[in-house]
Protein backbone atom coordinates (compact mmCIF):
# COMPACT_ATOMS: atom_id res chain seq x y z
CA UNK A 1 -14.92 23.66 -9.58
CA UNK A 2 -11.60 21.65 -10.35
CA UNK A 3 -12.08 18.08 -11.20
CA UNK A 4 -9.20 15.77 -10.38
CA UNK A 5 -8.50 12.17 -12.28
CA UNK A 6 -8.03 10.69 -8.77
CA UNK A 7 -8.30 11.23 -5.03
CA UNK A 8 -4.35 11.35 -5.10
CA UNK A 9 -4.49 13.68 -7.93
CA UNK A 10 -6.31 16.43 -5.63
CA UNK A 11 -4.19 15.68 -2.55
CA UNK A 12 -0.88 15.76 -4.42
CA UNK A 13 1.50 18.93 -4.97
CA UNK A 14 3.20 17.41 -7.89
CA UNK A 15 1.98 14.17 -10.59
CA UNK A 16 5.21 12.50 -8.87
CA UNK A 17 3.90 12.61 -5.50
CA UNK A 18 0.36 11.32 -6.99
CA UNK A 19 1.80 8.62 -8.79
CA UNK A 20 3.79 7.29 -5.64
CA UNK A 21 0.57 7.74 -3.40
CA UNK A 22 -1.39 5.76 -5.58
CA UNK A 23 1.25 2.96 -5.91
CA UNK A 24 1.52 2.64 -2.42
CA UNK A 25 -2.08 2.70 -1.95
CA UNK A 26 -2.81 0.00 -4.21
CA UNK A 27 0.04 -2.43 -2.01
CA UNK A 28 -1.62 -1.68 0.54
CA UNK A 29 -5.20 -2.66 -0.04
CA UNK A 30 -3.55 -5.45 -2.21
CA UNK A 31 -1.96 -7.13 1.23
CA UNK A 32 -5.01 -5.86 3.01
CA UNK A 33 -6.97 -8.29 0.76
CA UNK A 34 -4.50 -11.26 1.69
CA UNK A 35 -4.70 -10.27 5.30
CA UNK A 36 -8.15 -10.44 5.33
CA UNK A 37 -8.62 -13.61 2.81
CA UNK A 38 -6.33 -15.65 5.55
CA UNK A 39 -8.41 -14.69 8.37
CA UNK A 40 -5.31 -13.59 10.27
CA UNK A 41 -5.34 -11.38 13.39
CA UNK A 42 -2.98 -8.46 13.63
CA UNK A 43 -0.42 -10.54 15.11
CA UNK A 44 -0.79 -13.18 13.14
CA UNK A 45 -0.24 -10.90 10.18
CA UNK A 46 2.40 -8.86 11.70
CA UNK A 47 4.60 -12.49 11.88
CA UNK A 48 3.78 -13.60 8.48
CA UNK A 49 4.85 -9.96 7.02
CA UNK A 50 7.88 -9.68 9.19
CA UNK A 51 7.04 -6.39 11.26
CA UNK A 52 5.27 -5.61 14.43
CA UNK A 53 1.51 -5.83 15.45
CA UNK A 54 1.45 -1.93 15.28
CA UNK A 55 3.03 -1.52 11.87
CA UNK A 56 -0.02 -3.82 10.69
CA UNK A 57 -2.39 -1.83 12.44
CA UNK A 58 -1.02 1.39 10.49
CA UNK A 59 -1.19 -0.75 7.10
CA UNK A 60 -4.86 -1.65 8.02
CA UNK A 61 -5.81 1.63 9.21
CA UNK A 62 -4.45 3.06 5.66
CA UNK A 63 -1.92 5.16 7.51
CA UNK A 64 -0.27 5.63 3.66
CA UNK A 65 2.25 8.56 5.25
CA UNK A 66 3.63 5.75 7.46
CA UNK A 67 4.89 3.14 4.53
CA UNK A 68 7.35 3.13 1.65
CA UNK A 69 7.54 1.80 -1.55
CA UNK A 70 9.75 -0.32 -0.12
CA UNK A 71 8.43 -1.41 2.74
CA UNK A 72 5.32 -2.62 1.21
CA UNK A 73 7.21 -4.52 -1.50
CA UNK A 74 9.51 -5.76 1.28
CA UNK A 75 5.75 -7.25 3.48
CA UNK A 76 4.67 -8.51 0.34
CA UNK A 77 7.47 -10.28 -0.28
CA UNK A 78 7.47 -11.77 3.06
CA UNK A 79 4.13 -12.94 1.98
CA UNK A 80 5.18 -14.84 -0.91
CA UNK A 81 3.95 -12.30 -3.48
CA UNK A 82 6.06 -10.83 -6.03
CA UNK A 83 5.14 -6.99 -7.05
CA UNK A 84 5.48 -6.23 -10.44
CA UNK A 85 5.19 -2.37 -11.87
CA UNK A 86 3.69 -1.44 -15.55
CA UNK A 87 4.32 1.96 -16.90
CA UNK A 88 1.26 3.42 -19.13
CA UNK A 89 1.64 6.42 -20.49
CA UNK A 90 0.12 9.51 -18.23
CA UNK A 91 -3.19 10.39 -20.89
């Protein structure tokens, strides 16, 4: 039996593709969280983040294949958030 460090680990071809999987996970849940801290509806949500009703379905839904780096930095910045990034070393 192989044991993997992470879900993304096992699902990944390559540590690149891992690494970017988790990052976007983790903006993801992170604006979940705000999303669901506010009490906003989709729509409500979808005009605070600057996209449509259906893109914040996706985000909610975890639909991970669907979102960007960058377009998760860009929602949380409509938010008001600012996303940092911290390099560890890979142990």
């Amino acid at each position: 039996m192989q044991e993997f460090a992470s879900v993304w680990d096992a699902i990944a071809d390559t540590p690149e593709e891992a690494a970017n999987l988790s990052l976007r996970s983790e903006l993801m849940n992170e604006i979940e969280a705000i999303i669901k801290q506010n009490g906003w509806t989709q729509a409500v949500a979808a005009k605070r983040c600057g996209v449509t009703q259906p893109r914040i379905n996706d985000l909610l839904r975890g639909r991970i294949s669907r979102f960007s780096i960058d377009a998760l930095v860009n929602i949380a910045s409509a938010l008001g958030r600012r996303v940092t990034v911290r390099l560890e070393d890979a142990a």
